[in-house]
Protein backbone atom coordinates (compact mmCIF):
# COMPACT_ATOMS: atom_id res chain seq x y z
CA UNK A 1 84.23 120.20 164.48
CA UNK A 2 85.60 117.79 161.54
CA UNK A 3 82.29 115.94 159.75
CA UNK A 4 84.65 113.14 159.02
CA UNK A 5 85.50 112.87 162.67
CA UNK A 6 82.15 111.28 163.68
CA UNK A 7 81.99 107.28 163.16
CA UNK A 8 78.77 107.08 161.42
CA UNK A 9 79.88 109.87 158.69
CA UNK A 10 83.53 107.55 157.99
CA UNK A 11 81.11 104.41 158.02
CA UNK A 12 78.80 105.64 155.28
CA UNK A 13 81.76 106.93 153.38
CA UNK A 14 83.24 103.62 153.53
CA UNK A 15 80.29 101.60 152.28
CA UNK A 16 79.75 104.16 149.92
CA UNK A 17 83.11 103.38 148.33
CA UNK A 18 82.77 99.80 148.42
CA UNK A 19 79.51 99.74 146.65
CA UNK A 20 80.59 101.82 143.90
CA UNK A 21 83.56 99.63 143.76
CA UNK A 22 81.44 96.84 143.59
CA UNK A 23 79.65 98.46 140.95
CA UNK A 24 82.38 98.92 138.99
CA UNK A 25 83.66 95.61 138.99
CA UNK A 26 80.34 94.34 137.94
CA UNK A 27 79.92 96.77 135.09
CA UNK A 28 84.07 95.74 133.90
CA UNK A 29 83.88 92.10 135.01
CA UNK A 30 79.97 90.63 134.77
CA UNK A 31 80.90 87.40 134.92
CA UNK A 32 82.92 84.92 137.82
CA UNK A 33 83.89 81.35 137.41
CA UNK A 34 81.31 78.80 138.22
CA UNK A 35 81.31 77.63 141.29
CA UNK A 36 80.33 74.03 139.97
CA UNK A 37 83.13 73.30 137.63
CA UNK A 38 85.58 76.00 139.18
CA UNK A 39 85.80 77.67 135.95
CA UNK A 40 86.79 74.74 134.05
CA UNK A 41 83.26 74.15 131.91
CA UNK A 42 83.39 70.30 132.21
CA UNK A 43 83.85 67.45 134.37
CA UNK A 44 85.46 64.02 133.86
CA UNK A 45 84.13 60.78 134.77
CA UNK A 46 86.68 59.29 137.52
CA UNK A 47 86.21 55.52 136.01
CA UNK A 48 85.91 55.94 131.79
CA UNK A 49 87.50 59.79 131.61
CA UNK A 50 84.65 60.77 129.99
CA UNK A 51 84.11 64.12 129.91
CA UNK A 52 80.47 66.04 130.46
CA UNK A 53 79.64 69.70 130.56
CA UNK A 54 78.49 71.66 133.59
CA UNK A 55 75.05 71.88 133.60
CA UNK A 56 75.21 74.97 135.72
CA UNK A 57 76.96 77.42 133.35
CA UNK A 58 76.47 75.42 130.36
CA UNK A 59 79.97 74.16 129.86
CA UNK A 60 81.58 77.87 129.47
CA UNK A 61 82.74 78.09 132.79
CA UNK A 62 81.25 81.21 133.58
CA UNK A 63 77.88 82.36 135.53
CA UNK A 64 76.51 86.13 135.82
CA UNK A 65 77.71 88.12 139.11
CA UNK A 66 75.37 88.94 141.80
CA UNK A 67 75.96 92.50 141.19
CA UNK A 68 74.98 92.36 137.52
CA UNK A 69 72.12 89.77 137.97
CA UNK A 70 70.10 92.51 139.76
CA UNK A 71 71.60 95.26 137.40
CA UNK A 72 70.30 93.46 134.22
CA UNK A 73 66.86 92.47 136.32
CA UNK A 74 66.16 95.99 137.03
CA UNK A 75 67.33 97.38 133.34
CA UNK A 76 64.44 94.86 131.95
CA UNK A 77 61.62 96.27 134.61
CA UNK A 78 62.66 99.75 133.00
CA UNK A 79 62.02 98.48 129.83
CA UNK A 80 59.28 96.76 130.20
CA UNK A 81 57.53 99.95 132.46
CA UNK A 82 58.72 102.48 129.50
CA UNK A 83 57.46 99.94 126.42
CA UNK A 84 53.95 99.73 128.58
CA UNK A 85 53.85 103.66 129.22
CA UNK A 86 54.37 104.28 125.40
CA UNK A 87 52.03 101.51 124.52
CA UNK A 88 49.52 103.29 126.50
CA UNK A 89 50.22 106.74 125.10
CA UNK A 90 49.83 105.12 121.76
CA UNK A 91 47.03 103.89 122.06
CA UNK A 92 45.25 106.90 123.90
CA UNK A 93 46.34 109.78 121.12
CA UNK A 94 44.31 107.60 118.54
């Protein structure tokens, strides 16, 4: 009997693949266009052409991934657990 014959084996390989795809992407490419502006940073007033940034991404066009928002949320939990754990091992070998 093949193991990759049985559907639920070739569906976890699948999403397997895709998330480290994913993963990938997000690690090469953090950020996407903004979805405000389109990419563009700014917007123009349809009467006086003024021009005024995006408040979303700030005016550079650009906003953090899904992917990499959790990625950077759960690199700062490790830091933040590690900096407490040697904090504590400081303070208990005095």
């Amino acid at each position: 009997m093949n193991p990759l014959s049985n559907p639920t084996v070739l569906l976890l390989l699948i999403l397997a693949i895709v998330t480290l795809g994913y993963s990938w992407s997000c690690a090469v490419y953090p950020y996407k266009p903004c979805r405000s502006c389109r990419g563009f940073g700014a917007f123009r007033s349809p009467l006086l052409r003024a021009i005024r940034l995006c408040r979303r991404c700030n005016g550079t066009g650009r906003t953090l991934r899904a992917g990499r928002r959790a990625y950077n949320s759960c690199l700062r939990a490790r830091r933040s657990y590690r900096d407490l754990r040697d904090r504590d091992r400081r303070d208990n070998s005095r």
